[in-house]
C-alpha atoms as a PDB file:
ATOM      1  CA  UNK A   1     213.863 167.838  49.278  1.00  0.00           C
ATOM      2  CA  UNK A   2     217.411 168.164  48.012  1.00  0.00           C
ATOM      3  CA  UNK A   3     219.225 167.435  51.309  1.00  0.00           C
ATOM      4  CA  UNK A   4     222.275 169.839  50.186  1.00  0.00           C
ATOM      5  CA  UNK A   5     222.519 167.796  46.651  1.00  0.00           C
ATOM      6  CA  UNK A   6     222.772 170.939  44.066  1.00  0.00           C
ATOM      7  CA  UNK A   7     223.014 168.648  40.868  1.00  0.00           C
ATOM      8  CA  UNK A   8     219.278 167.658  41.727  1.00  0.00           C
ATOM      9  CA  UNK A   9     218.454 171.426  40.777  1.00  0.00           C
ATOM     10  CA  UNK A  10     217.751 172.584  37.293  1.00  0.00           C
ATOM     11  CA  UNK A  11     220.664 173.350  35.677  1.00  0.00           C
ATOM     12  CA  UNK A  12     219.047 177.081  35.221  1.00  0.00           C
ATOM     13  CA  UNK A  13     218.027 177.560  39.180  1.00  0.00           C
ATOM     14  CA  UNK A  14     221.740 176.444  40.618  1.00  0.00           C
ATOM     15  CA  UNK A  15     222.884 179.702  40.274  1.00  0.00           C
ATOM     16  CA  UNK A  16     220.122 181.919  41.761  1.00  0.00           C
ATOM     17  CA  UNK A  17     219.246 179.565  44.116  1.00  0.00           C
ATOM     18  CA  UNK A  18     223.086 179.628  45.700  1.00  0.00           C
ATOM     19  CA  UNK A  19     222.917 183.231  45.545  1.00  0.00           C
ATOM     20  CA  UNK A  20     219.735 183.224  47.667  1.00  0.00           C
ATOM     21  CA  UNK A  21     221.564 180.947  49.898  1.00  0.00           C
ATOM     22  CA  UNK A  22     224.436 182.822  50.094  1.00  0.00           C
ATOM     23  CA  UNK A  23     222.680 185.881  50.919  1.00  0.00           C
ATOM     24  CA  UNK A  24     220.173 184.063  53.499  1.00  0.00           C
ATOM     25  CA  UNK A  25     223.332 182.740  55.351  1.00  0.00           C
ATOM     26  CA  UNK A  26     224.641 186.057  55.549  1.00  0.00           C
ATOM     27  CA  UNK A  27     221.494 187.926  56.632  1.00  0.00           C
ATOM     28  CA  UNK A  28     221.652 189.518  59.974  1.00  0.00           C
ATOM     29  CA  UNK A  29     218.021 191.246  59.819  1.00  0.00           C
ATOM     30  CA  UNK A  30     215.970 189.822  57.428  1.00  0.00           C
ATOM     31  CA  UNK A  31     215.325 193.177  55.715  1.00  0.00           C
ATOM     32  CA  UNK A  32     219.065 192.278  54.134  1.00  0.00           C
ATOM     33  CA  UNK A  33     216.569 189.476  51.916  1.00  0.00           C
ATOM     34  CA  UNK A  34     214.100 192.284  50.667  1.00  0.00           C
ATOM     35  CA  UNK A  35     216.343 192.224  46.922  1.00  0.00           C
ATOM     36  CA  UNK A  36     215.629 193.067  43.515  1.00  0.00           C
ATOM     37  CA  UNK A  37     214.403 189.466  42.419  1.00  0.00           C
ATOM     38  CA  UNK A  38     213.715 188.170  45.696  1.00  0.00           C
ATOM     39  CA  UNK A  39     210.054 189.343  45.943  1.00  0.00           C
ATOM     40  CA  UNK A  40     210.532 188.531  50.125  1.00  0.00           C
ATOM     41  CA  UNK A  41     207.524 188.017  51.936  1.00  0.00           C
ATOM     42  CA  UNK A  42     205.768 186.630  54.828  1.00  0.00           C
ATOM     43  CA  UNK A  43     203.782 183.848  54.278  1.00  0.00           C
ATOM     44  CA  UNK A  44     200.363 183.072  55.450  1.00  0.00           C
ATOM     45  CA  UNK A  45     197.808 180.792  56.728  1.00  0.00           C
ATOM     46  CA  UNK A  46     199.020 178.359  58.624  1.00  0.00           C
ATOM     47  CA  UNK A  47     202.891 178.966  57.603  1.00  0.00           C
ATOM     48  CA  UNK A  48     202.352 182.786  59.279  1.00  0.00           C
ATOM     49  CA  UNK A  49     206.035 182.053  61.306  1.00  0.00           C
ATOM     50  CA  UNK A  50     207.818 181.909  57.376  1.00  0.00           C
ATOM     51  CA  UNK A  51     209.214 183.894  54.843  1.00  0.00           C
ATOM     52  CA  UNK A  52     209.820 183.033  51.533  1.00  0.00           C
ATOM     53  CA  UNK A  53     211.786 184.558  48.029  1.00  0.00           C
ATOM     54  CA  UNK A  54     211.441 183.582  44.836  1.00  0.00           C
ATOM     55  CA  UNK A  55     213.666 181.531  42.603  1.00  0.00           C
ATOM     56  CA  UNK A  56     212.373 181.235  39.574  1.00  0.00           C
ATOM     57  CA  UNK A  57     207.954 180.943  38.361  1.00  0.00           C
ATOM     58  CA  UNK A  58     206.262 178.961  41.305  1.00  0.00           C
ATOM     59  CA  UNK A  59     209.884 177.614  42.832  1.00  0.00           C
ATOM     60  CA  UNK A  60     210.676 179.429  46.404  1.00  0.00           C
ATOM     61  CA  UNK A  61     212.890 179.310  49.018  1.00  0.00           C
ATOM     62  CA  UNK A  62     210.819 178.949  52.494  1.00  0.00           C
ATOM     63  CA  UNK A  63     212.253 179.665  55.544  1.00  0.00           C
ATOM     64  CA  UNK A  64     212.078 180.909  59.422  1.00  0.00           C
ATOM     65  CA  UNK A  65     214.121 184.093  60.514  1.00  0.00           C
ATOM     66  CA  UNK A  66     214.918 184.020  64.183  1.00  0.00           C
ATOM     67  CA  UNK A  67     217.369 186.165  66.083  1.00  0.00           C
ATOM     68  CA  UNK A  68     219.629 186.915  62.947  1.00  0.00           C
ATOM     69  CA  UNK A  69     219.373 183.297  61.520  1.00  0.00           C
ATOM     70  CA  UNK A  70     217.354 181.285  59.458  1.00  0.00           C
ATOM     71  CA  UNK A  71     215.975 177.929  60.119  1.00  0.00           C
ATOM     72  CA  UNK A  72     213.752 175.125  58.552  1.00  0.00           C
ATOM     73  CA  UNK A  73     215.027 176.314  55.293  1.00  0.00           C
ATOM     74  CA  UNK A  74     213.544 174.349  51.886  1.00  0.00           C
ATOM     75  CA  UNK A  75     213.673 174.711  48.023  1.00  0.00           C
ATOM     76  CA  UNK A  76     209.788 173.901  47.193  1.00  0.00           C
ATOM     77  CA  UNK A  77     207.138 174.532  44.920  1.00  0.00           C
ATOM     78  CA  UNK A  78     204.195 175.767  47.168  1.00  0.00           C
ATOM     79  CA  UNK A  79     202.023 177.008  44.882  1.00  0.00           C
END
């Protein structure tokens, strides 16, 4: 959606949302994303193969977690 274009993110997200993707680049397990604030979990239905944290009301950050890296992530509102 934002195609690595940060100024296209509220003003009021840029900063949690880089600190999620700080901390999802860094991840070797993805028990390192279960944070205070995060709210990690696995997603359902017919996205059962991603994980997602919160950023801020309805905005996550969705992603795969394979072998120590993630993949396929996006900054969405999936609710």
């Amino acid at each position: 959606m934002f195609q690595g274009q940060p100024k296209l993110i509220e003003a009021s997200l840029r900063r949690k949302v880089e600190n999620i993707l700080f901390t999802l680049s860094a991840a070797a397990e993805i028990e390192a994303m279960d944070l205070p604030g995060f709210h990690l979990h696995a997603l359902t239905g017919k996205q059962t193969d991603r994980w997602s944290v919160r950023a801020d009301k309805n905005w996550r950050i969705t992603f795969r977690f394979e072998d120590g890296h993630a993949y396929d992530v996006d900054f969405e509102d999936y609710h």
